[in-house]
Protein backbone atom coordinates (compact mmCIF):
# COMPACT_ATOMS: atom_id res chain seq x y z
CA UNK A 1 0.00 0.00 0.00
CA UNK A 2 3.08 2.35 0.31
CA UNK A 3 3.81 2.72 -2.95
CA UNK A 4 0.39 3.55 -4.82
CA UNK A 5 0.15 5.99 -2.35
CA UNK A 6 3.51 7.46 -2.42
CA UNK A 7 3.08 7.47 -6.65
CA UNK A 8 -0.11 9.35 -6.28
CA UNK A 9 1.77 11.91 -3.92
CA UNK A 10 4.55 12.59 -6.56
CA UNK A 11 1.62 12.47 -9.65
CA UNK A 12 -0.32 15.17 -7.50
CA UNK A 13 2.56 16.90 -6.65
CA UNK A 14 3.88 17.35 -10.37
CA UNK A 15 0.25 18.36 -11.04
CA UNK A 16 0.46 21.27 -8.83
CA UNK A 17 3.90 22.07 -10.16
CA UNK A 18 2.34 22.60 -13.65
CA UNK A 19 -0.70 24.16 -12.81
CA UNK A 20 1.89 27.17 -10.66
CA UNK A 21 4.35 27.26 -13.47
CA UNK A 22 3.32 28.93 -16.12
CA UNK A 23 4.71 27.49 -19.47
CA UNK A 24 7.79 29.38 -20.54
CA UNK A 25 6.14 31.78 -23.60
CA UNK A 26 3.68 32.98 -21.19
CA UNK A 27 6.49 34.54 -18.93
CA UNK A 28 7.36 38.39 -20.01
CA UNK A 29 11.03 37.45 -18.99
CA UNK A 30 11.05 34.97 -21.74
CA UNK A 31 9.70 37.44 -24.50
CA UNK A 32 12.31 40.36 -23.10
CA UNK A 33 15.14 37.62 -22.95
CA UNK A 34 14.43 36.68 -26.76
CA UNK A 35 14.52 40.57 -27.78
CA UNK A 36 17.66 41.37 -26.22
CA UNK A 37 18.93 38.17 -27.92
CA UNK A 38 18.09 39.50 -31.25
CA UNK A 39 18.18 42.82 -31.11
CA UNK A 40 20.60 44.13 -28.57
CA UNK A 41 23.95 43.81 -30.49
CA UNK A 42 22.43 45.26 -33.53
CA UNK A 43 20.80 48.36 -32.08
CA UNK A 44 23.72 48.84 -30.03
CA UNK A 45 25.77 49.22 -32.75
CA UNK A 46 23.44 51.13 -34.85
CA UNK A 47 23.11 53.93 -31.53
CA UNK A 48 26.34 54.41 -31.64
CA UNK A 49 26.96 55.09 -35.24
CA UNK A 50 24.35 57.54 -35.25
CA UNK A 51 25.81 59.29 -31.69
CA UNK A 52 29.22 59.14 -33.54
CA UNK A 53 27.49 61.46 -36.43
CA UNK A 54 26.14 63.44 -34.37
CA UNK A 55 28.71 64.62 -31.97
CA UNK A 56 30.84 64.66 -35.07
CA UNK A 57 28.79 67.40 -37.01
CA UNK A 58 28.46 68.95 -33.26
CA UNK A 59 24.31 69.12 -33.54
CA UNK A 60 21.92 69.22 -30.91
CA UNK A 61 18.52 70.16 -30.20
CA UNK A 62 18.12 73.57 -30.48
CA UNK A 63 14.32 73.29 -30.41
CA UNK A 64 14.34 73.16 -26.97
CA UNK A 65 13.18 76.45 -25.42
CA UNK A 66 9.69 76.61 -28.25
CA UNK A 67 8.96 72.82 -26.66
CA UNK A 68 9.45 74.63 -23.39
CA UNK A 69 6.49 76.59 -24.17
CA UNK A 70 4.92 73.97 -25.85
CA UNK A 71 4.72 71.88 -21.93
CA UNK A 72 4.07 74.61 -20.55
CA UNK A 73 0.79 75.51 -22.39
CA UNK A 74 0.37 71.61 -22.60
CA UNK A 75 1.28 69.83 -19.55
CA UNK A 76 -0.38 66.63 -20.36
CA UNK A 77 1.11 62.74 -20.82
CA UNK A 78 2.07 63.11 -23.67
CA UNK A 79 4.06 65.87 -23.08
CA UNK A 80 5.82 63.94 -20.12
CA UNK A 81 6.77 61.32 -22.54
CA UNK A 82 8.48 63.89 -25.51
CA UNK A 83 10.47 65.34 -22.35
CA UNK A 84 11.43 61.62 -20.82
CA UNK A 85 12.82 61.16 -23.92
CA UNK A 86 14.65 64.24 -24.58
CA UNK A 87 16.24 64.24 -21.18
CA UNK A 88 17.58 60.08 -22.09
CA UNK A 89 18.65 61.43 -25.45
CA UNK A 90 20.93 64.27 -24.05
CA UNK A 91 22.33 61.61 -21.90
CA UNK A 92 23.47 59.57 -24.31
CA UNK A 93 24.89 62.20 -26.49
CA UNK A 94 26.56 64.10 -23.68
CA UNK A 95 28.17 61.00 -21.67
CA UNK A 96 28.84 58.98 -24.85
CA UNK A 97 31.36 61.20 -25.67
CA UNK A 98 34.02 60.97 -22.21
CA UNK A 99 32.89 57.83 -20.95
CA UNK A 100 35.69 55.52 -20.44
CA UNK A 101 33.40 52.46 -22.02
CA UNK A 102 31.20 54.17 -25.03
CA UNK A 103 30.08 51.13 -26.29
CA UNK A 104 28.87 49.47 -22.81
CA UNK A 105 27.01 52.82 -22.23
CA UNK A 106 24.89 52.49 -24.70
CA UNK A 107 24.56 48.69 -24.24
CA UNK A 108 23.19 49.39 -21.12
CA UNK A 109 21.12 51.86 -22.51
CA UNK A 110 19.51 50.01 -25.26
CA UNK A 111 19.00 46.55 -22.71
CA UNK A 112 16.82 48.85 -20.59
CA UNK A 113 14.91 50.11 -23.78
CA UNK A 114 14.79 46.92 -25.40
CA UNK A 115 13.17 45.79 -21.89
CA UNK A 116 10.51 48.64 -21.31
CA UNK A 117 9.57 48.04 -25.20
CA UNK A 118 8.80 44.58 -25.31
CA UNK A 119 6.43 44.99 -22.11
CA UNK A 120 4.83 47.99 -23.93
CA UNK A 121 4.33 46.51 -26.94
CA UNK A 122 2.79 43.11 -25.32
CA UNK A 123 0.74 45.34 -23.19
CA UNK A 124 -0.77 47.11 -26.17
CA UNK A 125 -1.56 43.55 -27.97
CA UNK A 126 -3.16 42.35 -24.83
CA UNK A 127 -5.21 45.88 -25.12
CA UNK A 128 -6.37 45.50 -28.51
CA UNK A 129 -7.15 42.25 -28.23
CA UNK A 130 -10.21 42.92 -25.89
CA UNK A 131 -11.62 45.58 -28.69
CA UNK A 132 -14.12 43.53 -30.70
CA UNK A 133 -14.91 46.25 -33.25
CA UNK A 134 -12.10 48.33 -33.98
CA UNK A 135 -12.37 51.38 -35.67
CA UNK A 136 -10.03 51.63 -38.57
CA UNK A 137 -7.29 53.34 -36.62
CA UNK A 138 -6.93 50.38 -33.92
CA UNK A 139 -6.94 47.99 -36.33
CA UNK A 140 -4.14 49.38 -37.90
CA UNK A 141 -2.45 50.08 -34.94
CA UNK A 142 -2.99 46.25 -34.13
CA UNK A 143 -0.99 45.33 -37.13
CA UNK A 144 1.69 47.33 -36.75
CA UNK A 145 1.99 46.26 -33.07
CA UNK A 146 2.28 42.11 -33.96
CA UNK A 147 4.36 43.39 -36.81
CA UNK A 148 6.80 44.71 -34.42
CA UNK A 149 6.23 41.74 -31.51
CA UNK A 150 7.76 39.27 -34.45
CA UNK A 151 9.98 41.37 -35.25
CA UNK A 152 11.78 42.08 -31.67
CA UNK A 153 11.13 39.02 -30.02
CA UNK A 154 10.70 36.19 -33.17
CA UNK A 155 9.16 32.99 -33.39
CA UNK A 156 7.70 33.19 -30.26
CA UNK A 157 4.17 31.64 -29.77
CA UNK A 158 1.54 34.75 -30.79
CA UNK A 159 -1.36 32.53 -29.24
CA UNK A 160 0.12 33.05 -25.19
CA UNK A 161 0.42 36.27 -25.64
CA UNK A 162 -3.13 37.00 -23.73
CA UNK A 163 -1.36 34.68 -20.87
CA UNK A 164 1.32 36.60 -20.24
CA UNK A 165 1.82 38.20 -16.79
CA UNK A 166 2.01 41.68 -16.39
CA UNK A 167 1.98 44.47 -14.08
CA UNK A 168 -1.79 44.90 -11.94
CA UNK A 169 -3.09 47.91 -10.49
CA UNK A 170 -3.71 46.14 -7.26
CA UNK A 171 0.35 45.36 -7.30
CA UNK A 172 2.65 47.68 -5.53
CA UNK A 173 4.28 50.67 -6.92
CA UNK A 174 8.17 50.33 -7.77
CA UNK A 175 10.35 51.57 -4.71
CA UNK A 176 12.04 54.76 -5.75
CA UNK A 177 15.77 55.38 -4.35
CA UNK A 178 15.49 57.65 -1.42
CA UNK A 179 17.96 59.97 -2.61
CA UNK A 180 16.43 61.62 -5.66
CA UNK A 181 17.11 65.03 -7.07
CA UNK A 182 14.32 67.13 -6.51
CA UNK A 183 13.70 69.85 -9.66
CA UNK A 184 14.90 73.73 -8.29
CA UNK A 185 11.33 74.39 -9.75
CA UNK A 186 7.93 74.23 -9.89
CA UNK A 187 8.13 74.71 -13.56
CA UNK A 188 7.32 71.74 -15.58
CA UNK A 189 9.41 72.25 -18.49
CA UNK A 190 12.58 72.51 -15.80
CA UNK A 191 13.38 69.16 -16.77
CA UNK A 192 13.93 70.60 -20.82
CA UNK A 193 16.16 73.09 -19.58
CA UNK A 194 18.38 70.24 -17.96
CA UNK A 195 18.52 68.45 -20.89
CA UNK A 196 19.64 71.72 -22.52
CA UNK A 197 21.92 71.88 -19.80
CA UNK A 198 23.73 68.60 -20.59
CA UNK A 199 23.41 69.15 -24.24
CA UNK A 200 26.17 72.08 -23.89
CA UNK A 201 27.94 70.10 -21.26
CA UNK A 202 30.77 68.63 -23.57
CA UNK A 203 32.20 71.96 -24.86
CA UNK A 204 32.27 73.24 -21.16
CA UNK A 205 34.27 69.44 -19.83
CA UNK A 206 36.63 70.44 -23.16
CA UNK A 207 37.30 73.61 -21.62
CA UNK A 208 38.06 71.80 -18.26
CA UNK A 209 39.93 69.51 -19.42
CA UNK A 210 42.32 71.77 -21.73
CA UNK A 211 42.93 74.15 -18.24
CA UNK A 212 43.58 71.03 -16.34
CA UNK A 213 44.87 67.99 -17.61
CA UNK A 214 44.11 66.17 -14.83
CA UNK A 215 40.45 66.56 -15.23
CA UNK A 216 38.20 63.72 -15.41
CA UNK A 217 34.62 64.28 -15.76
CA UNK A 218 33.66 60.72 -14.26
CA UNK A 219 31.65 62.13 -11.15
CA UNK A 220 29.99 64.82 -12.93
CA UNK A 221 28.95 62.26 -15.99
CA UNK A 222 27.55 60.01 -12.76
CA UNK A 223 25.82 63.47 -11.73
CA UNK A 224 24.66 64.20 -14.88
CA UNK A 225 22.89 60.62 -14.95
CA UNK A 226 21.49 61.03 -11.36
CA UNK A 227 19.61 64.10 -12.34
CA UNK A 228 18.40 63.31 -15.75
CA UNK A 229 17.16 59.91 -14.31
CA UNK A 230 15.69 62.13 -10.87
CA UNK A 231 14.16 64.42 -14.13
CA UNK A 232 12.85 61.40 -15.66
CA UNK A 233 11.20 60.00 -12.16
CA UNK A 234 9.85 63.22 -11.18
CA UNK A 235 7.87 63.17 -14.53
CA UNK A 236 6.91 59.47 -14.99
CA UNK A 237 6.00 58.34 -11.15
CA UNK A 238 3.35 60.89 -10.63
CA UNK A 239 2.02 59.69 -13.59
CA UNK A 240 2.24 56.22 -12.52
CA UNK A 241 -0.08 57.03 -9.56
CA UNK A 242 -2.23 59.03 -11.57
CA UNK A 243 -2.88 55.98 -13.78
CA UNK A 244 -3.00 53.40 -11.32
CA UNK A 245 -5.85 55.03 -9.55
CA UNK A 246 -7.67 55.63 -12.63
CA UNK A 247 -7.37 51.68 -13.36
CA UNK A 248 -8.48 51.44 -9.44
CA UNK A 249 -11.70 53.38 -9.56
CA UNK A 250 -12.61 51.90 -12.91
CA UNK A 251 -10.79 48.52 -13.97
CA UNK A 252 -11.37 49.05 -17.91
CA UNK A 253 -8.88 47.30 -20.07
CA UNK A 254 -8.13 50.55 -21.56
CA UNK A 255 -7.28 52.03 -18.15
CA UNK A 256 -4.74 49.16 -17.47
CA UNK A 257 -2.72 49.51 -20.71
CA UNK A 258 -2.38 53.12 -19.30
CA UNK A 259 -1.12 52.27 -16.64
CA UNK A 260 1.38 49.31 -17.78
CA UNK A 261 2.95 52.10 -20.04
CA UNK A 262 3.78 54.28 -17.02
CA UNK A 263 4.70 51.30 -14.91
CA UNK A 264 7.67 49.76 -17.37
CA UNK A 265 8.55 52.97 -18.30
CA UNK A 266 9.04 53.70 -14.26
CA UNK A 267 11.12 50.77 -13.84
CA UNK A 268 13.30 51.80 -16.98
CA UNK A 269 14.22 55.06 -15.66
CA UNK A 270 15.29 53.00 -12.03
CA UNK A 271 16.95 50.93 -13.90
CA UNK A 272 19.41 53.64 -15.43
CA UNK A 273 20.29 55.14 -12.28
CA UNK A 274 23.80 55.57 -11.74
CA UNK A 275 25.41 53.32 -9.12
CA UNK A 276 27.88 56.33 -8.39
CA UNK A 277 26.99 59.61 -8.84
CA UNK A 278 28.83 62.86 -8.64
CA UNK A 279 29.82 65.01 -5.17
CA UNK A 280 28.55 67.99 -3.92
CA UNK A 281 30.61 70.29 -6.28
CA UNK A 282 29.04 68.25 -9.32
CA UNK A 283 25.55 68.93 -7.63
CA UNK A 284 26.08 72.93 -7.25
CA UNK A 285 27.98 73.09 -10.90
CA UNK A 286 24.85 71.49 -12.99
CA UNK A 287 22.29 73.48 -10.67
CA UNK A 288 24.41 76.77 -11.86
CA UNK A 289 24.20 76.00 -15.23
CA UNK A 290 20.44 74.50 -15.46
CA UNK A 291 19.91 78.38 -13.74
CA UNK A 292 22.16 80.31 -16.53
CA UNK A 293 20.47 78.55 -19.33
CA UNK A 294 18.46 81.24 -21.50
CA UNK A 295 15.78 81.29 -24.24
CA UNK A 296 13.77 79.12 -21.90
């Protein structure tokens, strides 16, 4: 009598172990894992071609202070995104050029994008797929969106896509580091005057560095990074909660793809915070400069 029993212990217990695992395509790790195994290399190397152009023919946004006024007459979501991705593009172009590692910058960069994407873009399908009429525009939107799914993350199987796990409403909120820039401002286009800022930042470390050879810009690249990701935060959390409570008070499908695009956006702009950043010096230098900047 041992043994049927003990058998139907291990067959029950391998049934449970199915039923709590669920199969690998249905995981969001597994579709993210499969994108950065296609795609990181390549846009990696296409980032930095086009940052090597760019710093070559010295360009940079000088569009900046008429968006300005554009947030400021217009301080809506999508607003907040245009500036979250200004302030990640000024980054890049600014610390891409004294970084000691170029080419693992951008990595880095790209990983988190690649990341944040593939949740988005999974998020959306899962959106679209409760519409059961669509109006011409969605279903348009619907095939560009699977167009792009195959094309980041392959052969993966399109029919678990409504299984996948993502982030709820009733789930908690990332933890944000405690010690955050806060903006000098009330002004909500501040944060496009830091990313103007750090756009002129590389002429000013050339100066440095020709008075001093000595100079290396490594804590105030790490500062740099600490306040454009603080920037970032201070735009996309807020938004976040704004989002999560809508999807609280009325659980629409709509209302949580809202709110999965400000929660993996969140956790992309964590995830590029600077293990080091810069000292007290670094702090009062960028502060000085975000205050000199003019046309905004």
């Amino acid at each position: 009598m041992k043994y049927p029993v003990l058998l139907g212990a291990i067959i029950l217990f391998c049934g449970c172990q199915s039923v709590d695992t669920p199969p690998a395509a249905t995981q969001l790790e597994t579709w993210q894992n499969e994108a950065l195994n296609r795609n990181l290399d390549g846009e990696t190397a296409i980032s930095l071609q086009n940052l090597a152009r760019k710093t070559a023919s010295r360009t940079h946004r000088q569009d900046l202070p008429d968006l300005a006024r554009y947030v400021r007459e217009n301080n809506n979501e999508n607003s907040a995104e245009l500036i979250r991705d200004i302030l990640w593009e000024s980054v890049e172009y600014c610390n891409v050029q004294f970084v000691r590692d170029p080419a693992l910058l951008i990595r880095n960069f790209r990983r988190s994008q690649i990341l944040c994407r593939t949740a988005l873009l999974i998020a959306e399908k899962q959106y679209l797929d409760t519409i059961i009429w669509k109006t011409p525009e969605q279903k348009t939107r619907e095939r560009e969106v699977s167009s792009e799914l195959s094309s980041l993350c392959g052969g993966l199987p399109a029919g678990d896509i409504p299984r996948i796990q993502l982030a709820l409403p009733g789930d908690p909120l990332p933890q944000l580091p405690e010690n955050l820039t806060s903006p000098v401002s009330e002004d909500p286009a501040e944060a496009l005057q830091f990313a103007g800022t750090i756009y002129r930042l590389p002429d000013e470390i050339r100066r440095q560095k020709l008075a001093d050879e000595n100079f290396y810009p490594d804590c105030l690249l790490g500062e740099v990074t600490h306040m454009a990701a603080s920037y970032a935060l201070h735009i996309s959390f807020p938004c976040l909660r704004t989002a999560r409570q809508r999807a609280l008070n009325n659980p629409s499908p709509e209302n949580l793809w809202l709110y999965r695009k400000w929660y993996y956006r969140v956790l992309m702009d964590i995830s590029r915070l600077p293990r080091v950043r810069g000292e007290a010096q670094d702090r009062q230098f960028l502060n000085s400069m975000l205050l000199l900047q003019e046309g905004f």
